[in-house]
PDB file of N, CA and C in Angstrom:
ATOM      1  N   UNK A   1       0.836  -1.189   0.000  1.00  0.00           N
ATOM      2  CA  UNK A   1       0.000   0.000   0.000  1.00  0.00           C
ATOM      3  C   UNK A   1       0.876   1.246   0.000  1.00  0.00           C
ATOM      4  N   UNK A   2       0.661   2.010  -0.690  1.00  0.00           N
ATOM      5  CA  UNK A   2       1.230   3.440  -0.719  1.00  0.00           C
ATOM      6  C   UNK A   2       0.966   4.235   0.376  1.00  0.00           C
ATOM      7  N   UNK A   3       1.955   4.808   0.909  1.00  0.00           N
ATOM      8  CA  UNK A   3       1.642   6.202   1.897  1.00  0.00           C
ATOM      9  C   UNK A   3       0.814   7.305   1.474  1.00  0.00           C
ATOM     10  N   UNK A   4       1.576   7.869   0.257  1.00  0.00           N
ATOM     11  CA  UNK A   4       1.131   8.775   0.334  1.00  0.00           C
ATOM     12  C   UNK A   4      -0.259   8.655  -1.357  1.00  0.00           C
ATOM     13  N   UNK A   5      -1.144   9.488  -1.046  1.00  0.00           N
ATOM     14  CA  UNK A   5      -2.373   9.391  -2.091  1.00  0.00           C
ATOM     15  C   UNK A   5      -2.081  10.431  -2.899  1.00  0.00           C
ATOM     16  N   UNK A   6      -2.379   9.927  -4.331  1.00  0.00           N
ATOM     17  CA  UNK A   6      -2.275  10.033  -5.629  1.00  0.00           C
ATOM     18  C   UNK A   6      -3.682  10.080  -6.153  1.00  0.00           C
ATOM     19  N   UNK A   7      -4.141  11.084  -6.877  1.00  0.00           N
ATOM     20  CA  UNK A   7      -4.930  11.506  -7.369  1.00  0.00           C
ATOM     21  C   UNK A   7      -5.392  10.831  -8.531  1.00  0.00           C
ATOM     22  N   UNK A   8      -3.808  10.440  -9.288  1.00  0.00           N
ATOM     23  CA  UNK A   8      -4.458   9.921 -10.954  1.00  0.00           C
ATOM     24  C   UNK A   8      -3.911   8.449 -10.522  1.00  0.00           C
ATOM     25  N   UNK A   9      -3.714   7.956  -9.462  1.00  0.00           N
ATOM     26  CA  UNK A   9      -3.531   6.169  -9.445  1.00  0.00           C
ATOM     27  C   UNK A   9      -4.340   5.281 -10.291  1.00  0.00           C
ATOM     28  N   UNK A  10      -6.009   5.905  -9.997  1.00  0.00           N
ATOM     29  CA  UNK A  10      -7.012   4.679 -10.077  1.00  0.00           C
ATOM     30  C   UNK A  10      -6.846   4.649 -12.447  1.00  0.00           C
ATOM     31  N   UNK A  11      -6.602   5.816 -12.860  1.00  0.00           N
ATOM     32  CA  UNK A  11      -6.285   6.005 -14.185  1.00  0.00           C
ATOM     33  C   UNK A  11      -4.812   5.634 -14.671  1.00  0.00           C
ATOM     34  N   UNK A  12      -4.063   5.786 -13.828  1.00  0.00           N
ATOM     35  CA  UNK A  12      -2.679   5.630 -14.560  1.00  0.00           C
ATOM     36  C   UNK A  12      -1.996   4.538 -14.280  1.00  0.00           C
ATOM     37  N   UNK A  13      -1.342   4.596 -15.679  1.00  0.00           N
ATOM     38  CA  UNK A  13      -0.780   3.189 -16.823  1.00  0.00           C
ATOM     39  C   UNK A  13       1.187   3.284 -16.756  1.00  0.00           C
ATOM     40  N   UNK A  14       1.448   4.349 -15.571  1.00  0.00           N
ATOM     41  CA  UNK A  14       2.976   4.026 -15.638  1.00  0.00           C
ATOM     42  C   UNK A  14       3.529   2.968 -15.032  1.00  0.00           C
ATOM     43  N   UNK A  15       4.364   2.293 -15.224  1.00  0.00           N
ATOM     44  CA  UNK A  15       4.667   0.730 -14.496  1.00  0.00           C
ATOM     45  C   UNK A  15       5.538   1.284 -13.690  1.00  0.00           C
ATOM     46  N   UNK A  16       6.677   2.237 -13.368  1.00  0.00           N
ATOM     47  CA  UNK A  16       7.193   2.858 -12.583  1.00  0.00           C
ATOM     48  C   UNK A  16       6.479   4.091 -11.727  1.00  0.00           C
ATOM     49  N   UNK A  17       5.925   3.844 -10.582  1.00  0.00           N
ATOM     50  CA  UNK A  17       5.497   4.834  -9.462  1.00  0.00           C
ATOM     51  C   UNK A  17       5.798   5.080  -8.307  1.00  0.00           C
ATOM     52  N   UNK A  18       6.724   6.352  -8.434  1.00  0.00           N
ATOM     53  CA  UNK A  18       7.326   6.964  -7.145  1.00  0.00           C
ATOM     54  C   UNK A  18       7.240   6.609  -6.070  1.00  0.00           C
ATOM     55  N   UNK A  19       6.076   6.419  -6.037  1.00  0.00           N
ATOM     56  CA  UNK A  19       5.215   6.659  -4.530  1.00  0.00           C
ATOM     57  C   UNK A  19       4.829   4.937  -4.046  1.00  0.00           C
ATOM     58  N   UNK A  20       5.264   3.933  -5.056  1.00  0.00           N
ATOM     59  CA  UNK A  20       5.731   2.590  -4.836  1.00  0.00           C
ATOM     60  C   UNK A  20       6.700   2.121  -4.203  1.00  0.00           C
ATOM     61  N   UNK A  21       6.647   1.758  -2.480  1.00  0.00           N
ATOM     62  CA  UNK A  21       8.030   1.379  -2.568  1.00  0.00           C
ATOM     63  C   UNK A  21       9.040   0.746  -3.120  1.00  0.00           C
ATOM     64  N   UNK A  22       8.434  -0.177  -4.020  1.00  0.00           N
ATOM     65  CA  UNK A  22       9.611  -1.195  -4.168  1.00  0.00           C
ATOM     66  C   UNK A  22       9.449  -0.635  -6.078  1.00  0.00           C
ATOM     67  N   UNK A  23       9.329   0.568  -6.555  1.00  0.00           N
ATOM     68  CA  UNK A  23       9.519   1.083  -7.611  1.00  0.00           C
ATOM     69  C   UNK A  23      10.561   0.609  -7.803  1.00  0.00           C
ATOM     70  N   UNK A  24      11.711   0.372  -7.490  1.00  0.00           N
ATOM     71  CA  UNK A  24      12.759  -0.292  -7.929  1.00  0.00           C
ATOM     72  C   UNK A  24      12.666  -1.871  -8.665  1.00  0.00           C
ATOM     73  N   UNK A  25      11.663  -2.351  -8.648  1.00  0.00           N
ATOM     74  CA  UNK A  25      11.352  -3.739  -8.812  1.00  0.00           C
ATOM     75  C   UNK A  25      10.788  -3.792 -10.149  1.00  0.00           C
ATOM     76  N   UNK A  26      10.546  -2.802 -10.889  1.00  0.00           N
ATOM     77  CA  UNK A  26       9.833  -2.606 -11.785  1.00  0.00           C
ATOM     78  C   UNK A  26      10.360  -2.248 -13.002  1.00  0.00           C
ATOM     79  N   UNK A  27       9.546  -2.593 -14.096  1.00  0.00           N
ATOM     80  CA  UNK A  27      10.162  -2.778 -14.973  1.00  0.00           C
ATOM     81  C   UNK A  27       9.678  -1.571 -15.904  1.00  0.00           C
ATOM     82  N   UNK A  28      10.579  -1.079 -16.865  1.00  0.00           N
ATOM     83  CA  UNK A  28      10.420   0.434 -17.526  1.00  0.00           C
ATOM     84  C   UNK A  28      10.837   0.197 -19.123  1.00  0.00           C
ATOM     85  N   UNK A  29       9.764  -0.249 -20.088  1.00  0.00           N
ATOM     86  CA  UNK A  29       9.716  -0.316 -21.550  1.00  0.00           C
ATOM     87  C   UNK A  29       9.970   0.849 -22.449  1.00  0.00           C
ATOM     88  N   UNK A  30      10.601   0.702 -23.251  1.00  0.00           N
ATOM     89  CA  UNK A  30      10.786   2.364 -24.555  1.00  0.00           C
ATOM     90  C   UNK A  30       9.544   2.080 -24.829  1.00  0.00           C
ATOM     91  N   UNK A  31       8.219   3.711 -25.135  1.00  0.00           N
ATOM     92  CA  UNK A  31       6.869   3.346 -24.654  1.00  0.00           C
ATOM     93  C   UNK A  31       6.114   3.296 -23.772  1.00  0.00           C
ATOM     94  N   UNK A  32       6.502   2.658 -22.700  1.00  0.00           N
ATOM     95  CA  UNK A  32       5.623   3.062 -21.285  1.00  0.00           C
ATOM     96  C   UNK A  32       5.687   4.322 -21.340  1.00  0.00           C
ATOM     97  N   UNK A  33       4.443   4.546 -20.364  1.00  0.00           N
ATOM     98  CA  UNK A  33       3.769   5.542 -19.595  1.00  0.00           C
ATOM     99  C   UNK A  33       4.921   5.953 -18.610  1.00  0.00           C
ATOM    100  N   UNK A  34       4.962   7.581 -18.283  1.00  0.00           N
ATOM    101  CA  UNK A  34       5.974   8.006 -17.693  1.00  0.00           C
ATOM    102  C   UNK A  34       5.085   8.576 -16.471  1.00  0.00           C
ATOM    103  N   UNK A  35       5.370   8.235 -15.257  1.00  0.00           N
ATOM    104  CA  UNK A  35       4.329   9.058 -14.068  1.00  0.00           C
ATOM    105  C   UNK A  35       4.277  10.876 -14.645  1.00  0.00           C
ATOM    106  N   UNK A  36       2.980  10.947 -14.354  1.00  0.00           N
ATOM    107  CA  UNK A  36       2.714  12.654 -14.726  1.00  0.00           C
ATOM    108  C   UNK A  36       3.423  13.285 -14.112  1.00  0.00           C
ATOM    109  N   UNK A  37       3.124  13.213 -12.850  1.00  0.00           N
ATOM    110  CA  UNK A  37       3.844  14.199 -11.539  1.00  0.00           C
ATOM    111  C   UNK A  37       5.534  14.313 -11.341  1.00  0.00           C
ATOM    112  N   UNK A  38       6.242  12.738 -12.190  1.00  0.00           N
ATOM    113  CA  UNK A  38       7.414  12.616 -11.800  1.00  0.00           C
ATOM    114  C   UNK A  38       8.133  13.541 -13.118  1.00  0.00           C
ATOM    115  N   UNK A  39       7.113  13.947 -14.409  1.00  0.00           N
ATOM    116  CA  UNK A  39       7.481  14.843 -15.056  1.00  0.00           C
ATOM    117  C   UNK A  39       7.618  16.163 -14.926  1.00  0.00           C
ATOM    118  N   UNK A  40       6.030  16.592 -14.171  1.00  0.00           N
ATOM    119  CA  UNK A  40       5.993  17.436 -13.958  1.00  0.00           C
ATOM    120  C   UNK A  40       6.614  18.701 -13.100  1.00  0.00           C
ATOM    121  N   UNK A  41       7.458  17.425 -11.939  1.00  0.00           N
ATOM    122  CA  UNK A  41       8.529  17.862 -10.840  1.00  0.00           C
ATOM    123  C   UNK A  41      10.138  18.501 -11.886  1.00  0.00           C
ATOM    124  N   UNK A  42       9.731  18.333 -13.044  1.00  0.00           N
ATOM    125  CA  UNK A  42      11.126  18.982 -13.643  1.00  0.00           C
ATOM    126  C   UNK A  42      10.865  20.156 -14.473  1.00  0.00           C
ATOM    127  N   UNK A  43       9.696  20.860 -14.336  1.00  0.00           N
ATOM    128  CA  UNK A  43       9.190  21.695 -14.629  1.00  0.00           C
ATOM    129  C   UNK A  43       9.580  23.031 -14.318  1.00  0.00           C
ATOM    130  N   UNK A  44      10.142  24.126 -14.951  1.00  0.00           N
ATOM    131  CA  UNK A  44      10.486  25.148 -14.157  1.00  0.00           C
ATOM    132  C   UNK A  44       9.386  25.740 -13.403  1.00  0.00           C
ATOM    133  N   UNK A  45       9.842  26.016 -12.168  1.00  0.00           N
ATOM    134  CA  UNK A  45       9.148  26.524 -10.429  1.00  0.00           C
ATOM    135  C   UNK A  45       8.442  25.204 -10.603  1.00  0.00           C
ATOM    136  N   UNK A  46       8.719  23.952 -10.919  1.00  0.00           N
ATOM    137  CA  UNK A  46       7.880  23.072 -10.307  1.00  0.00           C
ATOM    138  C   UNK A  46       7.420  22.996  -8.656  1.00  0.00           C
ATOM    139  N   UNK A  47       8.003  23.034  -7.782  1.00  0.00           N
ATOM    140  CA  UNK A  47       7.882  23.455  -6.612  1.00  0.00           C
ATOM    141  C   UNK A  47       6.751  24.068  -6.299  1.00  0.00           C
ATOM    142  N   UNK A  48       6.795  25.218  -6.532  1.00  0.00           N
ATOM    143  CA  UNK A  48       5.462  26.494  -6.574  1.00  0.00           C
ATOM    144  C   UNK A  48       4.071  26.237  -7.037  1.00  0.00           C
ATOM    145  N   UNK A  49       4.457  25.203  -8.293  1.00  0.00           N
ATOM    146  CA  UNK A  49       3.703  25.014  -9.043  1.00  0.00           C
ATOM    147  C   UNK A  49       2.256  23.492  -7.977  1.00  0.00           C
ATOM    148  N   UNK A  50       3.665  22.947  -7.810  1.00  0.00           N
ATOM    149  CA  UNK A  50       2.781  22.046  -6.786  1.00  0.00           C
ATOM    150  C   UNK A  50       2.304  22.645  -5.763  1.00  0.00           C
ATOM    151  N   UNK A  51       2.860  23.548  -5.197  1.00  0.00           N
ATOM    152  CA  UNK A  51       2.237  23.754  -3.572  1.00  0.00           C
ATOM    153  C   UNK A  51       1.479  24.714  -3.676  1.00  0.00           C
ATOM    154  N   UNK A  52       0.977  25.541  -5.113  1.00  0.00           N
ATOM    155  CA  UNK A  52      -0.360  25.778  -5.342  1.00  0.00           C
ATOM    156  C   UNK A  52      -1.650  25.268  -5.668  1.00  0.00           C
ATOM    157  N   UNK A  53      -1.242  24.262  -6.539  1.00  0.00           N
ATOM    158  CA  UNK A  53      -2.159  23.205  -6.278  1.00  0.00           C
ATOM    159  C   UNK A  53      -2.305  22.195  -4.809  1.00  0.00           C
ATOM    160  N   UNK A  54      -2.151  22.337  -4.049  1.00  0.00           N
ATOM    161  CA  UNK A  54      -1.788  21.557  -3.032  1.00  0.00           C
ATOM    162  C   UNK A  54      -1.170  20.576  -3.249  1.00  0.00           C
ATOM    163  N   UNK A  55      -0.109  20.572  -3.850  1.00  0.00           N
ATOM    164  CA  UNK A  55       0.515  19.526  -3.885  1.00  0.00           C
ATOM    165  C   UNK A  55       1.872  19.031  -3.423  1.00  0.00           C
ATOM    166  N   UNK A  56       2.135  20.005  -2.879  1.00  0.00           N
ATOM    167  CA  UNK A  56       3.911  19.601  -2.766  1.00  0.00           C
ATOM    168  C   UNK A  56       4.472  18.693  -1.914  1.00  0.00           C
ATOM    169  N   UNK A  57       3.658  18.238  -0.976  1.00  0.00           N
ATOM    170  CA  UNK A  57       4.210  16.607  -0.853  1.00  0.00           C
ATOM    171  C   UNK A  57       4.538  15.633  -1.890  1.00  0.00           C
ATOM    172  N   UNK A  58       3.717  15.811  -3.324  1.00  0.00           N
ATOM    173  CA  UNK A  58       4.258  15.381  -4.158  1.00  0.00           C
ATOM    174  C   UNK A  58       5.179  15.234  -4.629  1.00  0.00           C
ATOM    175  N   UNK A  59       5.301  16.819  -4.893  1.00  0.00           N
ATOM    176  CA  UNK A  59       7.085  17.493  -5.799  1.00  0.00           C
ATOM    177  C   UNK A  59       7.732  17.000  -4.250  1.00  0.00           C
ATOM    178  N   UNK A  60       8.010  16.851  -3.008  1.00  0.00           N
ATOM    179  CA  UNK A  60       8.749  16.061  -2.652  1.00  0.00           C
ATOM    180  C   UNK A  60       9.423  15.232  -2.874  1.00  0.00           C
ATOM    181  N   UNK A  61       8.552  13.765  -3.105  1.00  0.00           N
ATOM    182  CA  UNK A  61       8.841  12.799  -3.504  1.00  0.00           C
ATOM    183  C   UNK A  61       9.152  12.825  -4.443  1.00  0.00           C
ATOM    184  N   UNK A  62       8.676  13.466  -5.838  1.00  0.00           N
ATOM    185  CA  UNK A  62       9.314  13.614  -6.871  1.00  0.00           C
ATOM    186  C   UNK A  62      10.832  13.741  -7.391  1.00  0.00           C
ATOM    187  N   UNK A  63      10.976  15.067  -6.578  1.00  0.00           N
ATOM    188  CA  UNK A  63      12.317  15.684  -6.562  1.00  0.00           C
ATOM    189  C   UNK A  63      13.399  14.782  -5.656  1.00  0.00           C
ATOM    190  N   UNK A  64      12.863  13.708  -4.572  1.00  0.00           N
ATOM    191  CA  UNK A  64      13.787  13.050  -3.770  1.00  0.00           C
ATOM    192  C   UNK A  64      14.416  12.474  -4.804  1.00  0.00           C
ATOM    193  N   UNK A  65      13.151  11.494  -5.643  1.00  0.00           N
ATOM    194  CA  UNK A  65      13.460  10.022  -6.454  1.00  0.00           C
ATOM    195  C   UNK A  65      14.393  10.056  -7.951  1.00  0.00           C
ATOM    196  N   UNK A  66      13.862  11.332  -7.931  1.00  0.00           N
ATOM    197  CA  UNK A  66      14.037  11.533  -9.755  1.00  0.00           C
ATOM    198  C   UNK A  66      15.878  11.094 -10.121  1.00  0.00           C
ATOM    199  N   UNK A  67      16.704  11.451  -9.238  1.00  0.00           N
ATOM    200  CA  UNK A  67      18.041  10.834  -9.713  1.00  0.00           C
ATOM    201  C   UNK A  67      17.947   9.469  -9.655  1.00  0.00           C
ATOM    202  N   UNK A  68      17.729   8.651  -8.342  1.00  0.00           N
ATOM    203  CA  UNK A  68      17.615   7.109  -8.441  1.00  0.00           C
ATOM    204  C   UNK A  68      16.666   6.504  -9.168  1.00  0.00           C
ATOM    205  N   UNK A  69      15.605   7.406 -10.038  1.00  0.00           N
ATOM    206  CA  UNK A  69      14.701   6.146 -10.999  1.00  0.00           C
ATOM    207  C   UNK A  69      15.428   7.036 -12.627  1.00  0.00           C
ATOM    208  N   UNK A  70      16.073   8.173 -12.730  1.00  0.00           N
ATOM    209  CA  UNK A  70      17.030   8.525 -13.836  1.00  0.00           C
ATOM    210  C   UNK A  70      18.408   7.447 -13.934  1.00  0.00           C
ATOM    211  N   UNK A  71      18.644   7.051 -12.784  1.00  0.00           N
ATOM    212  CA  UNK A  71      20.003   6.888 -12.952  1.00  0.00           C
ATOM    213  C   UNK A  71      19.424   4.304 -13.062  1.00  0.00           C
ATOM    214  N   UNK A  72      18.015   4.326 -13.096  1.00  0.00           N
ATOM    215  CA  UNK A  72      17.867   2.867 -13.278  1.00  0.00           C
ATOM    216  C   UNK A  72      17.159   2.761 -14.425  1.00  0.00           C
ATOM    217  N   UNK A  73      16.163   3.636 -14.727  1.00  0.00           N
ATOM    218  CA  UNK A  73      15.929   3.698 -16.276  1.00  0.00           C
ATOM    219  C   UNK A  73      15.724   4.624 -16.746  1.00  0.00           C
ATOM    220  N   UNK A  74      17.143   4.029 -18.442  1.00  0.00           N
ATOM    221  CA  UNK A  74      17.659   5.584 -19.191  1.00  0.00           C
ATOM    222  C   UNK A  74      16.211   6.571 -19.717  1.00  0.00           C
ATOM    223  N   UNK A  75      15.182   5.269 -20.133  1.00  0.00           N
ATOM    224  CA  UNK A  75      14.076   5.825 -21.110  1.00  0.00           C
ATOM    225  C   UNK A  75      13.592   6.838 -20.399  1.00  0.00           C
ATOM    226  N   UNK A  76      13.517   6.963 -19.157  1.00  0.00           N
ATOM    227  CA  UNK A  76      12.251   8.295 -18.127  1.00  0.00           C
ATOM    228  C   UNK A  76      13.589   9.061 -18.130  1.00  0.00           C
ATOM    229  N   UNK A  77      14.939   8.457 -17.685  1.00  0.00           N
ATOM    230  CA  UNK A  77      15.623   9.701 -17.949  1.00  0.00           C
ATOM    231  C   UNK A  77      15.835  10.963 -18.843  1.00  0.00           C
ATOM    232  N   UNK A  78      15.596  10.165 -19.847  1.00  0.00           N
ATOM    233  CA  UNK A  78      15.476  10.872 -21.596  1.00  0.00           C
ATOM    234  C   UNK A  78      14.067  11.533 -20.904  1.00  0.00           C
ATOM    235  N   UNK A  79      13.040  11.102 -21.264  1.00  0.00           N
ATOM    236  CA  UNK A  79      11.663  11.588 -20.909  1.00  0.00           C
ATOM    237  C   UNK A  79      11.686  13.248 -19.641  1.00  0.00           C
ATOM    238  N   UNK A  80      12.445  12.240 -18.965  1.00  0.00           N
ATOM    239  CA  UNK A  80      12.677  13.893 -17.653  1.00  0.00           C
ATOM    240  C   UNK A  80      13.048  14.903 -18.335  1.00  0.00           C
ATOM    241  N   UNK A  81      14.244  14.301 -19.119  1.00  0.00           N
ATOM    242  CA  UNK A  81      15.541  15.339 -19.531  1.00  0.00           C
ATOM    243  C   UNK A  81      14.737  16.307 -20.530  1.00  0.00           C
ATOM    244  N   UNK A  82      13.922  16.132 -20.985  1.00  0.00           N
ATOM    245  CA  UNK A  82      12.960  16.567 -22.279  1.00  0.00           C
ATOM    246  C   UNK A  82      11.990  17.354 -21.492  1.00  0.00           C
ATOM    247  N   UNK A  83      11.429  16.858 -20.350  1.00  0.00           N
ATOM    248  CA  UNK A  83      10.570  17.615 -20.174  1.00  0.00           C
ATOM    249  C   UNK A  83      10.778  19.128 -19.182  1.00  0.00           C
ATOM    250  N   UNK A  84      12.250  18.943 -19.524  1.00  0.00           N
ATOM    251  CA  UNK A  84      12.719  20.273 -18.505  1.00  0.00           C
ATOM    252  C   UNK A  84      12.443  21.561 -19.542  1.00  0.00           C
ATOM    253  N   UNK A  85      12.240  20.934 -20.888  1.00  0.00           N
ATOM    254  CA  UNK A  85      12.348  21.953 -21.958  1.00  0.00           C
ATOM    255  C   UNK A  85      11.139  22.185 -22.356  1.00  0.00           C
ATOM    256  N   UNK A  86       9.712  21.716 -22.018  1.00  0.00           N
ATOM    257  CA  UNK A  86       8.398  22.065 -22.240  1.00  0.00           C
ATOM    258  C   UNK A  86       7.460  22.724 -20.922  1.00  0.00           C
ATOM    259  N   UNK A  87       6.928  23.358 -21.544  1.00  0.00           N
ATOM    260  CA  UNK A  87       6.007  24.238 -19.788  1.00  0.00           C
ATOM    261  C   UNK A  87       4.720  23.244 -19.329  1.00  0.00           C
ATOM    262  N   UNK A  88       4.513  23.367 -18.562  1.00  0.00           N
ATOM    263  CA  UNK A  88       3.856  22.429 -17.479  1.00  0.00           C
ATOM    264  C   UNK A  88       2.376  21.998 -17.468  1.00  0.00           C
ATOM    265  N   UNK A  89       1.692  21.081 -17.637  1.00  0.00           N
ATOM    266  CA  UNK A  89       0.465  20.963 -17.750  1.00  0.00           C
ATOM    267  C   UNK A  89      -0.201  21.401 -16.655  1.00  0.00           C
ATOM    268  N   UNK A  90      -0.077  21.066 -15.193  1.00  0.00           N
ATOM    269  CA  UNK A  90      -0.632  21.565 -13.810  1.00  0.00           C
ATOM    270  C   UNK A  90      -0.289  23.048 -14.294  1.00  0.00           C
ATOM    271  N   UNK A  91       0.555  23.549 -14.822  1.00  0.00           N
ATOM    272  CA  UNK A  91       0.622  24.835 -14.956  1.00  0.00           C
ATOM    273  C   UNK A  91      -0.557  25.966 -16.003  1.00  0.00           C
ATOM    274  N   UNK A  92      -0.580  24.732 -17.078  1.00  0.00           N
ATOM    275  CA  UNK A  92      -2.219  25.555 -17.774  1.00  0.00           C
ATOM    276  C   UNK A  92      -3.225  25.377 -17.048  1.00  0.00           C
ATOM    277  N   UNK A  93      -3.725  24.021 -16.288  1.00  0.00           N
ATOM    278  CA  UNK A  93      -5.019  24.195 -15.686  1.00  0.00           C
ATOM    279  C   UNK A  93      -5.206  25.411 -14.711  1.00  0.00           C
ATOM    280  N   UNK A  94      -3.615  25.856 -13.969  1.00  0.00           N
ATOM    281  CA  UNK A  94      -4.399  26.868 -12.741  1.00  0.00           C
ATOM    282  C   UNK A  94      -3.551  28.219 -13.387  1.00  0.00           C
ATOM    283  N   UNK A  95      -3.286  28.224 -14.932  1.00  0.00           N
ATOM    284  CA  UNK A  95      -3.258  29.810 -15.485  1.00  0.00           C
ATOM    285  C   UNK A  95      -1.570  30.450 -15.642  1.00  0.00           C
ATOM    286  N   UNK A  96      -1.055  29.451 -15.210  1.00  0.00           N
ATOM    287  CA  UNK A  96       0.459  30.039 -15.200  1.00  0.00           C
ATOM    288  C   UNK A  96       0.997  30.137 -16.234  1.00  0.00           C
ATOM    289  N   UNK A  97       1.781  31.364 -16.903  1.00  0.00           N
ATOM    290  CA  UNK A  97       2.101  31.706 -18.443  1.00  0.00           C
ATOM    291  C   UNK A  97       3.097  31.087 -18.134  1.00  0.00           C
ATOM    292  N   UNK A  98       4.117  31.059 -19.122  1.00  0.00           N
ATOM    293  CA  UNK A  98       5.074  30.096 -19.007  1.00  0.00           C
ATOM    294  C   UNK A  98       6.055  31.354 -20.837  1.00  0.00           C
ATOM    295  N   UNK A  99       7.273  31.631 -20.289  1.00  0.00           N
ATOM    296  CA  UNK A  99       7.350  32.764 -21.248  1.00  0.00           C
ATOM    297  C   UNK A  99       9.112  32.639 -21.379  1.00  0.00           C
TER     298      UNK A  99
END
């Protein structure tokens, strides 16, 4: 059982989840689903961005994990590394320009 609650669990298709302990056990395909949130934590002001949405226990965990699930699979690494260069989806729903 997970500690902490996740909003898009009961919908999402990533086989790697943060918030899994034993995420390490898991296996990560070129193709899979990349956790939203673990993208979204590389977001510039990701931080801000979560703890306006109430979220930043999230970007916590996010920001703890993101080297040890970068540094076990390359594919989300690539995926992270990419998404440092696009503006933020949590960021259009609550209005944040991105410039």
């Amino acid at each position: 059982m997970y500690t902490i609650n996740c909003d898009r669990f009961d919908r999402c298709s990533a086989n790697v989840c943060p918030l899994d302990p034993e995420w390490h056990k898991r296996k990560h395909l070129n193709g899979d689903r990349v956790c939203f949130y673990l993208i979204e934590a590389q977001k510039a002001n990701a931080k801000a961005l979560f703890d306006t949405c109430g979220r930043g226990y999230l970007y916590s965990v996010m920001h703890e994990l993101t080297p040890a699930i970068s540094a076990r699979h390359n594919t989300i690494k690539r995926t992270l590394e990419l998404a440092k260069k696009t503006g933020s989806r949590m960021g259009k729903k609550i209005g944040v320009r991105h410039e």
